[in-house]
N, C-alpha and C. Protein backbone atom coordinates (compact mmCIF):
# COMPACT_ATOMS: atom_id res chain seq x y z
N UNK A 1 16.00 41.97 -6.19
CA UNK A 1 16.39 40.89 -7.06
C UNK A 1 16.54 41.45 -8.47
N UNK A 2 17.57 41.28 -9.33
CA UNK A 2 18.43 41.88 -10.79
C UNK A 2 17.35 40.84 -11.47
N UNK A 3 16.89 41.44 -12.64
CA UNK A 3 16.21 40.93 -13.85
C UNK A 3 16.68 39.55 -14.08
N UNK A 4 17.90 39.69 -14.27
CA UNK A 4 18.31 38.06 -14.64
C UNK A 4 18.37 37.30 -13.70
N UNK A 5 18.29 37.71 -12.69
CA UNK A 5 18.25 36.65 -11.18
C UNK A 5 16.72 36.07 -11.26
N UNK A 6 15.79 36.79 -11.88
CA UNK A 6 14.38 36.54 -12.24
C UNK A 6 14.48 35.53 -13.31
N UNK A 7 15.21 35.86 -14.54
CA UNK A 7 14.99 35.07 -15.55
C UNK A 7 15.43 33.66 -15.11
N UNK A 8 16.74 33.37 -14.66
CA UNK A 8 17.14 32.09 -14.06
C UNK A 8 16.09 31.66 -13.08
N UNK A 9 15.65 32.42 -12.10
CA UNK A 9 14.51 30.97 -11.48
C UNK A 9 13.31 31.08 -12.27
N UNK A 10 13.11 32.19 -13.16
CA UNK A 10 12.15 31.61 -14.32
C UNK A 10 11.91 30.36 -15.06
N UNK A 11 13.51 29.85 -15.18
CA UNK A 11 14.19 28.91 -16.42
C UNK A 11 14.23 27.63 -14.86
N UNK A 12 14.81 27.88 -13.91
CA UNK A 12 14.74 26.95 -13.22
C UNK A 12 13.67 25.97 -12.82
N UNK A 13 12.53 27.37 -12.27
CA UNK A 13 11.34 26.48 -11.85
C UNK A 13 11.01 25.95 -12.95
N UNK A 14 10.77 26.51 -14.24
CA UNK A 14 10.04 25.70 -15.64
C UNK A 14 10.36 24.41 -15.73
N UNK A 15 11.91 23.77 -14.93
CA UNK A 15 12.75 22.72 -15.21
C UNK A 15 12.27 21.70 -14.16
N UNK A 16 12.26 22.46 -12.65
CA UNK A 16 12.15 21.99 -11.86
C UNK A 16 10.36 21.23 -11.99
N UNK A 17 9.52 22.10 -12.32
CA UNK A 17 7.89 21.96 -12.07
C UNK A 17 7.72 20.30 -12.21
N UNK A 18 7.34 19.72 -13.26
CA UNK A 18 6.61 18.56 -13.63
C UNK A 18 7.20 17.50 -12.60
N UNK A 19 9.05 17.49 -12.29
CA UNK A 19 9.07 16.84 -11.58
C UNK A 19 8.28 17.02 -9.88
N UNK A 20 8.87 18.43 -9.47
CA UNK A 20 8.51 18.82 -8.73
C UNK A 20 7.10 18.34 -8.29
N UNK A 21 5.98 18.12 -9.23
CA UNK A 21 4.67 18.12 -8.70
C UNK A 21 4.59 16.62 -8.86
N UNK A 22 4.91 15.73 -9.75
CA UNK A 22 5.02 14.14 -9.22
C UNK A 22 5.24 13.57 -8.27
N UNK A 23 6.53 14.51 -7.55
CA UNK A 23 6.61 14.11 -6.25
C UNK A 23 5.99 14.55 -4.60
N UNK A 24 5.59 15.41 -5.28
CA UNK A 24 4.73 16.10 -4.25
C UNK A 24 3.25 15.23 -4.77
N UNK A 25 2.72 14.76 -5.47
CA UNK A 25 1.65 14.24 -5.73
C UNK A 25 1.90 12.89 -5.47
N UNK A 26 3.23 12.23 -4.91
CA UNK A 26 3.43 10.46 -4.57
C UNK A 26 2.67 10.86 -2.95
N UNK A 27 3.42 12.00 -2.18
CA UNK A 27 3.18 12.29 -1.03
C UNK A 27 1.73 12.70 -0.58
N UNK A 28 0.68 13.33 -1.52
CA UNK A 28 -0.65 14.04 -1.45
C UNK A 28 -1.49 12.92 -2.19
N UNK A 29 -1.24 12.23 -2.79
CA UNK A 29 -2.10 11.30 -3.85
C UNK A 29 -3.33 12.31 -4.43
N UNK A 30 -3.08 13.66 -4.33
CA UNK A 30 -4.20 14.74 -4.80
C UNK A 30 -3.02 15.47 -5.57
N UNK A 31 -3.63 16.25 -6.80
CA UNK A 31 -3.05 16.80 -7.42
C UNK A 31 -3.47 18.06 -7.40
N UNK A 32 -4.08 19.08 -6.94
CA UNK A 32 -4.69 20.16 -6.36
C UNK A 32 -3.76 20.62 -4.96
N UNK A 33 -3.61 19.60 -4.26
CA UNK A 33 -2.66 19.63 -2.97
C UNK A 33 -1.40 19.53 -3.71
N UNK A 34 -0.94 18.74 -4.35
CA UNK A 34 0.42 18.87 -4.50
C UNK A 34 0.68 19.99 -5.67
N UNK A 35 0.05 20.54 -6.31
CA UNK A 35 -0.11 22.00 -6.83
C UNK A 35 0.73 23.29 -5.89
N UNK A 36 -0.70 22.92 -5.05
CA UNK A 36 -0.29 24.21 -3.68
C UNK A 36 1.07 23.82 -2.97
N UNK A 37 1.23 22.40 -2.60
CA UNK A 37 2.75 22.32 -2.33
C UNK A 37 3.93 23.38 -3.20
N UNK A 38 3.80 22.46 -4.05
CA UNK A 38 4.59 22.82 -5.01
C UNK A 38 5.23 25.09 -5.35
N UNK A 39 3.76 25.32 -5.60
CA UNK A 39 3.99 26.67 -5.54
C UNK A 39 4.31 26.88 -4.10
N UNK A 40 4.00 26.54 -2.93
CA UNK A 40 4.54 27.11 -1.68
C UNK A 40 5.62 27.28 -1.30
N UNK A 41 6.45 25.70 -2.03
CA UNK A 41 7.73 25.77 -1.92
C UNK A 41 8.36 26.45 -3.03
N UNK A 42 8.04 27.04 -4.04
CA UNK A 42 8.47 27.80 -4.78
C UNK A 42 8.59 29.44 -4.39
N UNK A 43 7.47 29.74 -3.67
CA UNK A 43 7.77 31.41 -2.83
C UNK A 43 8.27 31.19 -1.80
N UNK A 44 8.84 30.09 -0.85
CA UNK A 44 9.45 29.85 0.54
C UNK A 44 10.91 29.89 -0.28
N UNK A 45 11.50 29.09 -1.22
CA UNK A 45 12.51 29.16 -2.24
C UNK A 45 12.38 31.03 -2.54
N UNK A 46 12.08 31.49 -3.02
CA UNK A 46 12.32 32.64 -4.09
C UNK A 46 12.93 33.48 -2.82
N UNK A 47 11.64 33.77 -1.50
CA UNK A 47 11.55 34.67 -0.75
C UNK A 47 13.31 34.40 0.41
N UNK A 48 13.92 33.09 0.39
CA UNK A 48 14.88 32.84 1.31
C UNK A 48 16.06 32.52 0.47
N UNK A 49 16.19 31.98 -0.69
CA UNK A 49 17.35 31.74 -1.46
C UNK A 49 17.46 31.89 -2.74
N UNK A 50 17.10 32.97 -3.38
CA UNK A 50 17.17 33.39 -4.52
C UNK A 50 18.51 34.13 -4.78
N UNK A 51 18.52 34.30 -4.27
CA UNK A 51 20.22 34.75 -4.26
C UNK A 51 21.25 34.54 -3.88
N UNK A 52 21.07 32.71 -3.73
CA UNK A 52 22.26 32.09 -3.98
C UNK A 52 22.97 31.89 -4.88
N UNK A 53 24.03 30.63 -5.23
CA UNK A 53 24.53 30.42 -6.51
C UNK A 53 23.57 29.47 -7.19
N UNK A 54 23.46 29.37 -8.24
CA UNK A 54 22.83 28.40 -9.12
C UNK A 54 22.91 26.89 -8.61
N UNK A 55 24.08 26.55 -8.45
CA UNK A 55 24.13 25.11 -8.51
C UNK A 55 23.94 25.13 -6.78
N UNK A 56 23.24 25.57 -5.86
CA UNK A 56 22.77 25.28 -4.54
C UNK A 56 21.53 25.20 -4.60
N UNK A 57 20.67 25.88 -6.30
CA UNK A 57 19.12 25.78 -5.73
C UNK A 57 18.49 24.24 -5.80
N UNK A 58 18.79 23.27 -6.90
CA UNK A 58 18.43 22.04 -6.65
C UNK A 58 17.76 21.52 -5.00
N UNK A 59 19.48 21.17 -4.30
CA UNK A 59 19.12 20.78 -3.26
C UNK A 59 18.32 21.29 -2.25
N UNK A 60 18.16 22.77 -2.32
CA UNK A 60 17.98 23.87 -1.30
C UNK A 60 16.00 23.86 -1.87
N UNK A 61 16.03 24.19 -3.04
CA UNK A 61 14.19 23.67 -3.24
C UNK A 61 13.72 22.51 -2.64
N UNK A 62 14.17 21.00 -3.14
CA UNK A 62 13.81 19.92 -2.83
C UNK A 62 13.54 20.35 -1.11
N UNK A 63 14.40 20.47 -0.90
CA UNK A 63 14.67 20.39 0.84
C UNK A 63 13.09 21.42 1.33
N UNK A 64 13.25 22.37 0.64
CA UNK A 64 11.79 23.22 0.90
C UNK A 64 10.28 22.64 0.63
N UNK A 65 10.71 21.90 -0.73
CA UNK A 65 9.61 20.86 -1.01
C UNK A 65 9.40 19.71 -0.09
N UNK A 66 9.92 19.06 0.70
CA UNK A 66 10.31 18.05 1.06
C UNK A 66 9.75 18.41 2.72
N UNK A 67 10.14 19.52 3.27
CA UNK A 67 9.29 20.28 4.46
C UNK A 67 7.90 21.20 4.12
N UNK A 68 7.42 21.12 3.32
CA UNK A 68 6.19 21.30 3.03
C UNK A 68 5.54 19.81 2.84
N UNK A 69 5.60 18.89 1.90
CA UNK A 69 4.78 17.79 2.65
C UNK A 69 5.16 17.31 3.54
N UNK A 70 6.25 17.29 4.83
CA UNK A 70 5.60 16.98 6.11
C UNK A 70 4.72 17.63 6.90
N UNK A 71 4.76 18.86 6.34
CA UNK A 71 4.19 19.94 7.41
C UNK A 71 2.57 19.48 6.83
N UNK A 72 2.57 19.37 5.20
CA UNK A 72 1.24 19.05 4.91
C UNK A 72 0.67 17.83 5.43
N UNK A 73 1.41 16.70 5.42
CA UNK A 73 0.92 15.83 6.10
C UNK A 73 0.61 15.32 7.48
N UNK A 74 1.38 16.77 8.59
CA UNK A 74 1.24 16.29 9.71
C UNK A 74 -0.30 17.59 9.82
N UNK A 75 -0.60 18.13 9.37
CA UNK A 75 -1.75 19.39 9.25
C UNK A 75 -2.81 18.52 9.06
N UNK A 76 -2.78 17.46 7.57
CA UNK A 76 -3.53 16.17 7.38
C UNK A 76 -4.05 15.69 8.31
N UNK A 77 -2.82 15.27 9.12
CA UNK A 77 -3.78 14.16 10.38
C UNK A 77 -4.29 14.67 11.53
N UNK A 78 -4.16 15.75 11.56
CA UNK A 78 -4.43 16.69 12.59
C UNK A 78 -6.07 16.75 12.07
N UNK A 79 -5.96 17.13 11.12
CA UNK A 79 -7.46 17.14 10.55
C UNK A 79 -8.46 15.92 10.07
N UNK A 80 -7.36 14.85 9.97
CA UNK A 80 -8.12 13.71 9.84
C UNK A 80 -8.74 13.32 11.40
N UNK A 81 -8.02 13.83 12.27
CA UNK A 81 -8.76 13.07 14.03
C UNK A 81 -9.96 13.72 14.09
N UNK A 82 -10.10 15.17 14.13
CA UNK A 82 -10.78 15.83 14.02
C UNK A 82 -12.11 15.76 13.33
N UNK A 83 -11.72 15.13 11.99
CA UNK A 83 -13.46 14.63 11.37
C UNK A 83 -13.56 13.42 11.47
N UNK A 84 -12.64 12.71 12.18
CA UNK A 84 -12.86 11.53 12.53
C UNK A 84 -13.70 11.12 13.97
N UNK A 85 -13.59 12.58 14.97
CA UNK A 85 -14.26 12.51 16.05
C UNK A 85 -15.96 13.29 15.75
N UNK A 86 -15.75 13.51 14.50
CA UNK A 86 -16.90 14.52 14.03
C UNK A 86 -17.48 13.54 13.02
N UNK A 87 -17.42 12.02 12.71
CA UNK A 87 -17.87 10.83 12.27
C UNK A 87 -17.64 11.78 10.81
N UNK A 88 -16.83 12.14 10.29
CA UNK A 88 -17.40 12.84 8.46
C UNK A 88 -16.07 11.77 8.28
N UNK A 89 -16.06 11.93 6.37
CA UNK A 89 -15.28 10.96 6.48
C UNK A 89 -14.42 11.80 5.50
N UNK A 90 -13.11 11.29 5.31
CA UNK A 90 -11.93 12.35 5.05
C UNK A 90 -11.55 12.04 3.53
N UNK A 91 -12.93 11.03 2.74
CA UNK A 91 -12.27 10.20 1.19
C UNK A 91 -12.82 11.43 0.57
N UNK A 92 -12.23 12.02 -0.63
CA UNK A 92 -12.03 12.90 -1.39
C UNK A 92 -11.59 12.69 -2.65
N UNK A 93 -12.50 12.28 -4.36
CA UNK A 93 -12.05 11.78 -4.82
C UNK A 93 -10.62 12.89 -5.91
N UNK A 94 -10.02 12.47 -5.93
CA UNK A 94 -8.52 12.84 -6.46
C UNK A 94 -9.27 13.94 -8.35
N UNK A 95 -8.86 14.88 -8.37
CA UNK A 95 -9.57 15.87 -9.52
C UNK A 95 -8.38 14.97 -10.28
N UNK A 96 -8.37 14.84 -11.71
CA UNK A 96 -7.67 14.96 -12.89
C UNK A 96 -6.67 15.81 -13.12
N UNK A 97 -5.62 14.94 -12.89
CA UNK A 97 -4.13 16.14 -13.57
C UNK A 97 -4.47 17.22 -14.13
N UNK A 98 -4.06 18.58 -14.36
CA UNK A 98 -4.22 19.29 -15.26
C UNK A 98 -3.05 19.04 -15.74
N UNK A 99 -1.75 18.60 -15.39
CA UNK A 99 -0.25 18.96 -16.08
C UNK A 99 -0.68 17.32 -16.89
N UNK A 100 -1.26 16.42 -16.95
CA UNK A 100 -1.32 15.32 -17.72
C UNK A 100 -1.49 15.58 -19.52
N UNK A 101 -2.70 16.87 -19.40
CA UNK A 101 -3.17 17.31 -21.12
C UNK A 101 -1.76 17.77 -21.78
N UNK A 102 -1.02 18.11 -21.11
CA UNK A 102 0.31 18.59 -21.64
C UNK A 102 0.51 17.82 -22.63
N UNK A 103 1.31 18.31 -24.20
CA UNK A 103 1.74 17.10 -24.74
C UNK A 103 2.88 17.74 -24.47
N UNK A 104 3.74 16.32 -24.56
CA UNK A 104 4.67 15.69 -24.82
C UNK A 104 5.60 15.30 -26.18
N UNK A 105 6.53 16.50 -26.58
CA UNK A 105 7.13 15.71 -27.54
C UNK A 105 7.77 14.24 -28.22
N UNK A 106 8.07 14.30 -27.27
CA UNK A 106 9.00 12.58 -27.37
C UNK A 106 7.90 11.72 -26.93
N UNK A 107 6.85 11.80 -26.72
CA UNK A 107 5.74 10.96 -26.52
C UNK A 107 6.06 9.55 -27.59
N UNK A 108 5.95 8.10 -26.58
CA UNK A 108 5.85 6.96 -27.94
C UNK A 108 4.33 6.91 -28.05
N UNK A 109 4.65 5.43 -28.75
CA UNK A 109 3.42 5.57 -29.70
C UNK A 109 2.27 4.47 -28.92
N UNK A 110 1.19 4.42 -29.22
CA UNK A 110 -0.62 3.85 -28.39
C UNK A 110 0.09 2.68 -27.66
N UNK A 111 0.84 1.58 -28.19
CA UNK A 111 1.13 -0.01 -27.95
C UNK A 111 2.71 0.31 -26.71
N UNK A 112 2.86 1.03 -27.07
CA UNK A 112 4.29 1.67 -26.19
C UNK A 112 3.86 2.39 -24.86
N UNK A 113 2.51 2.83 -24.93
CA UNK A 113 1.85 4.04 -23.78
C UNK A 113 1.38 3.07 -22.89
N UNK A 114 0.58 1.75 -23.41
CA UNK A 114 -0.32 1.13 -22.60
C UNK A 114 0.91 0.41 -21.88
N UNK A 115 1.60 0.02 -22.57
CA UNK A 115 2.53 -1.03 -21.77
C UNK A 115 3.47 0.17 -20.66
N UNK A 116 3.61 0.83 -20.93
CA UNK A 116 4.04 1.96 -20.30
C UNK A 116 3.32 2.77 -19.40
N UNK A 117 1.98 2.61 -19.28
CA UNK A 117 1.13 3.09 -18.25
C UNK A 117 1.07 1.95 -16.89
N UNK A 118 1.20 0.71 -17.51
CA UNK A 118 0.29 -0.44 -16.60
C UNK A 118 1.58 -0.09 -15.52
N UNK A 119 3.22 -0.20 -16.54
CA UNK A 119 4.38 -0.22 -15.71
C UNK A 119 4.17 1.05 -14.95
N UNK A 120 4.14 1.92 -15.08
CA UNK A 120 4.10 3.17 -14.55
C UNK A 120 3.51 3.45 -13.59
N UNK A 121 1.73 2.30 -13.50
CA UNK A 121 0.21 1.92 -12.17
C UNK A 121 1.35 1.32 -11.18
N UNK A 122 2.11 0.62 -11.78
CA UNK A 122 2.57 -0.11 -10.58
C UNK A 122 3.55 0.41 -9.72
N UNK A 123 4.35 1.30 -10.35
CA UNK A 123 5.38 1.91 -10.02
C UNK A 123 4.94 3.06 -9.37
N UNK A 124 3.99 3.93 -9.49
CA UNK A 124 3.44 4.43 -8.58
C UNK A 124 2.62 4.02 -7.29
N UNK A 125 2.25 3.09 -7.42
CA UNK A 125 1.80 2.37 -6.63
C UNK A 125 2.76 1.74 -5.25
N UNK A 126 3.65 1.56 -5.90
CA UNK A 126 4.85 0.78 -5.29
C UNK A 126 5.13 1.80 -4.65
N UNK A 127 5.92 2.98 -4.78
CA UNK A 127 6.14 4.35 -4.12
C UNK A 127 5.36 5.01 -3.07
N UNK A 128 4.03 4.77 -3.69
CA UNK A 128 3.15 4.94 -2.70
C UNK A 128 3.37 4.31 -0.89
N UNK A 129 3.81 2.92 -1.39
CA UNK A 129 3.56 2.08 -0.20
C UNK A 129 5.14 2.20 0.74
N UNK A 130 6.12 3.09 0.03
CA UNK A 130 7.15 3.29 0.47
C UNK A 130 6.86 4.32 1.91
N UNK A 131 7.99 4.06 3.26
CA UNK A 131 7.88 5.05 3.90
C UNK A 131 8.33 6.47 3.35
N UNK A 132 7.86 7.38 4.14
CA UNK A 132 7.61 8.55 3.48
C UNK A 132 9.78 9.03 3.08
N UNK A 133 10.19 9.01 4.14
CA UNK A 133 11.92 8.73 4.29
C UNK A 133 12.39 8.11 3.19
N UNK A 134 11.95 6.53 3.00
CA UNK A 134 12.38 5.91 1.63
C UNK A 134 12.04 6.31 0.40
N UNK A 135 10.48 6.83 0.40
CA UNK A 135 10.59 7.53 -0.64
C UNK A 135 11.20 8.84 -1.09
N UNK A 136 11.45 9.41 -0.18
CA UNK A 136 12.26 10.97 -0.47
C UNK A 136 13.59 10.64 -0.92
N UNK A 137 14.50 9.72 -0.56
CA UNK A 137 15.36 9.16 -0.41
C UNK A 137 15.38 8.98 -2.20
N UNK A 138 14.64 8.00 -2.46
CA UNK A 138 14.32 7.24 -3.24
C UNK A 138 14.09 8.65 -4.65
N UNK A 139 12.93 8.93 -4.95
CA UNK A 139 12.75 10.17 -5.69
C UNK A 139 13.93 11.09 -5.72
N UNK A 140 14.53 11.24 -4.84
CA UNK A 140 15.35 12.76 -4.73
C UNK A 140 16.58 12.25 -5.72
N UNK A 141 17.21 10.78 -5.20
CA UNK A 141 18.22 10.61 -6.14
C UNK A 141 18.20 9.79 -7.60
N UNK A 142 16.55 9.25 -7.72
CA UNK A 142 16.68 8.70 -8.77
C UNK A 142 15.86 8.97 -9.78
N UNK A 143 14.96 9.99 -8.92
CA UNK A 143 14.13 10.93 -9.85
C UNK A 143 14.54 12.03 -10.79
N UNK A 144 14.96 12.84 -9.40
CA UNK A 144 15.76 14.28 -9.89
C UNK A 144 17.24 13.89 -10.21
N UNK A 145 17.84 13.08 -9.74
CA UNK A 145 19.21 12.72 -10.57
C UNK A 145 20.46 13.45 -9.56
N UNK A 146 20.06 13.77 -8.24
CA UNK A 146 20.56 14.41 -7.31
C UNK A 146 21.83 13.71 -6.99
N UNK A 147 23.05 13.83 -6.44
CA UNK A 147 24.28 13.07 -5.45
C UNK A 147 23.61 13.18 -4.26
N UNK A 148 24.22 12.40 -3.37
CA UNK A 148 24.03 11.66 -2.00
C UNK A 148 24.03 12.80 -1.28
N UNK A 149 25.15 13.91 -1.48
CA UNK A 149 25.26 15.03 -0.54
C UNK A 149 24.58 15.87 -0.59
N UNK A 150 23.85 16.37 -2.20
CA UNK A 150 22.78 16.86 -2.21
C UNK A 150 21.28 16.14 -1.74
N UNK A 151 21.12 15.12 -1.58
CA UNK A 151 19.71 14.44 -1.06
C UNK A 151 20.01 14.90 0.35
N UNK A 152 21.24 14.28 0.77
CA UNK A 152 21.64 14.88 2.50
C UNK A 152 21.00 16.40 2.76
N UNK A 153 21.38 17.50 2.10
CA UNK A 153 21.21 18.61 2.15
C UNK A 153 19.51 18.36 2.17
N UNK A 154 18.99 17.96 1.31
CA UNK A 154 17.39 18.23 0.99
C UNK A 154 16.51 17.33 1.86
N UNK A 155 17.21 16.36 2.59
CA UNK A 155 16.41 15.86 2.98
C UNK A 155 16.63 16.14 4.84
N UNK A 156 17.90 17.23 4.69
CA UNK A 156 17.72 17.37 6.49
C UNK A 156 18.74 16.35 7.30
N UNK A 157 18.91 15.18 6.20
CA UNK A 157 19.98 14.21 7.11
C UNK A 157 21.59 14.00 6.76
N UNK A 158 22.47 12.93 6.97
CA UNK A 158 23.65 12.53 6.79
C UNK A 158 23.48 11.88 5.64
N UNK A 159 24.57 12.11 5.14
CA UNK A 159 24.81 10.98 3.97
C UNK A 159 24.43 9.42 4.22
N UNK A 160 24.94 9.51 5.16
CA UNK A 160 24.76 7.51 5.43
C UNK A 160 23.43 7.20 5.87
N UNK A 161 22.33 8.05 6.17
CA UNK A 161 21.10 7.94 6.33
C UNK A 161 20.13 7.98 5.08
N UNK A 162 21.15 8.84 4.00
CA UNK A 162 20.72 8.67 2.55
C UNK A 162 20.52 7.52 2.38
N UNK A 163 21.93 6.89 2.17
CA UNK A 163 22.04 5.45 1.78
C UNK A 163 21.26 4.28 2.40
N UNK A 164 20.83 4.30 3.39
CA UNK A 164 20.07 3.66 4.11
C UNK A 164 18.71 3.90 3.67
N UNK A 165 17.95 5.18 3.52
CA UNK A 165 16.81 4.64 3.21
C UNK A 165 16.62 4.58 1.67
N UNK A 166 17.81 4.73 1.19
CA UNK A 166 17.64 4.24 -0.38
C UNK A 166 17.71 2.86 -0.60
N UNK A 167 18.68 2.53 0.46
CA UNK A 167 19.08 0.55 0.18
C UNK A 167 17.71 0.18 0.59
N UNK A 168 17.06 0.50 1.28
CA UNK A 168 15.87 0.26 2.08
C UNK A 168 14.19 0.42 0.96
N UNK A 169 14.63 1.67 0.33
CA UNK A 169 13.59 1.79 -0.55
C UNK A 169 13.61 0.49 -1.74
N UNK A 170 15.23 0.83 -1.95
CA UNK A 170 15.54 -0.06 -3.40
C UNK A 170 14.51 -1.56 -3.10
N UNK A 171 15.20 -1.98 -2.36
CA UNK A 171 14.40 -3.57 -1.84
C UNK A 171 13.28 -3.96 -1.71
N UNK A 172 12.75 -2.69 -1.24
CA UNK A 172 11.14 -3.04 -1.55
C UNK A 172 10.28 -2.92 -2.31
N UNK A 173 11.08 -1.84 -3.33
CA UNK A 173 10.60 -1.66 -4.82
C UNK A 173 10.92 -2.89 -5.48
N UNK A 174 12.16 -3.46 -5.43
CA UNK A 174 12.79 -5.11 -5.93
C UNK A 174 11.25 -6.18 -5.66
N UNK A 175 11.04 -6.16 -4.53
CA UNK A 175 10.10 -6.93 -3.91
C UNK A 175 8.34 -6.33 -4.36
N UNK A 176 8.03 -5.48 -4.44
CA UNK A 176 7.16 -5.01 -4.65
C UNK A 176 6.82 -5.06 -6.00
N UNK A 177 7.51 -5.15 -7.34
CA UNK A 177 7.62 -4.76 -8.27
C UNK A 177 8.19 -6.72 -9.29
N UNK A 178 8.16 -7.45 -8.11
CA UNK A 178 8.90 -8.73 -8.62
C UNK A 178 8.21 -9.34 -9.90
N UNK A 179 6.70 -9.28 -9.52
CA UNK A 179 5.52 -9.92 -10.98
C UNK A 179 6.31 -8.90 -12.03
N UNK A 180 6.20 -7.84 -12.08
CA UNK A 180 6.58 -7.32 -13.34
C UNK A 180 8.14 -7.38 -13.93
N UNK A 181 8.89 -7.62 -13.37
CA UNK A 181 10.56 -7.85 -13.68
C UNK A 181 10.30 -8.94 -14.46
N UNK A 182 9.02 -10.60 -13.99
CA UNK A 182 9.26 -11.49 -14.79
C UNK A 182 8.99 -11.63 -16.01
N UNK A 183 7.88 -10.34 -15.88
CA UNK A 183 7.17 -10.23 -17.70
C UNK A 183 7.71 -9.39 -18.74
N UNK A 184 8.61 -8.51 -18.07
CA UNK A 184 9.64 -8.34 -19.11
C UNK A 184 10.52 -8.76 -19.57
């Protein structure tokens, strides 16, 4: 790999990260796990497509990210039966962001944060309760800012399966999210 092929996914991942680990942390609700996601799919990325063109790594990470939490989550339940037949119990309380202390330039201001956090409890929350499909769906194109053909690519399916579990996500975020539409 040429120096500058280094510097670009240097500049990439730096771009990619924060989102990168939000969404891997909707899927882990741990931020330690979606850490290790995150970097996993970053050496599964480096080690298989680093030497593509630029504008293929978007979709081609996500898609790596995106098969790392299933794989993490089907490893999960594998291990949840397991201490579940072994009576332990699998609650683990969630460590503190480290990427949270970050500041933030464009940060607003105390009266702007709170009203902006409560929206934010819910909206994560809401995501949460999304299937795992709707939410990928959901994040990939309205998070990362992806086209349909790139979510297709990252998420393994057809375009029209995009659209479907996005119309699908949209609605239940609509529905899920209805108390707060009225108070704004």
């Amino acid at each position: 790999m040429s120096g500058q092929t280094r510097q670009q996914l240097e500049v990439f991942f730096q771009q990619q990260e924060r989102r990168a680990l939000q969404t891997a942390r909707f899927s882990t609700r741990n931020s330690e796990d979606a850490a290790d996601l995150v970097q996993e799919a970053m050496l599964r990325f480096v080690r298989r497509y680093a030497e593509r063109d630029q504008a293929e790594w978007p979709p081609l990470f996500y898609r790596i990210l995106q098969n790392c939490m299933v794989d993490w989550q089907r490893r999960r339940g594998v291990g949840d039966r397991f201490r579940g037949w072994l009576g332990k119990s699998t609650d683990e309380p969630d460590q503190p962001d480290p990427f949270a202390a970050v500041a933030d330039p464009d940060q607003p201001g105390p009266a702007q944060q709170l009203g902006g956090e409560q929206i934010g409890k819910a909206i994560n929350q809401a995501l949460e309760q999304l299937p795992l499909r709707q939410r990928q769906a959901f994040l990939l194109r309205n998070w990362q800012g992806m086209s349909v053909a790139e979510t297709a690519v990252a998420m393994g399916c057809g375009q029209g399966s995009v659209k479907t579990h996005l119309s699908r996500a949209l609605s239940k975020l609509r529905e899920l999210l209805a108390d707060h539409q009225q108070e704004a």
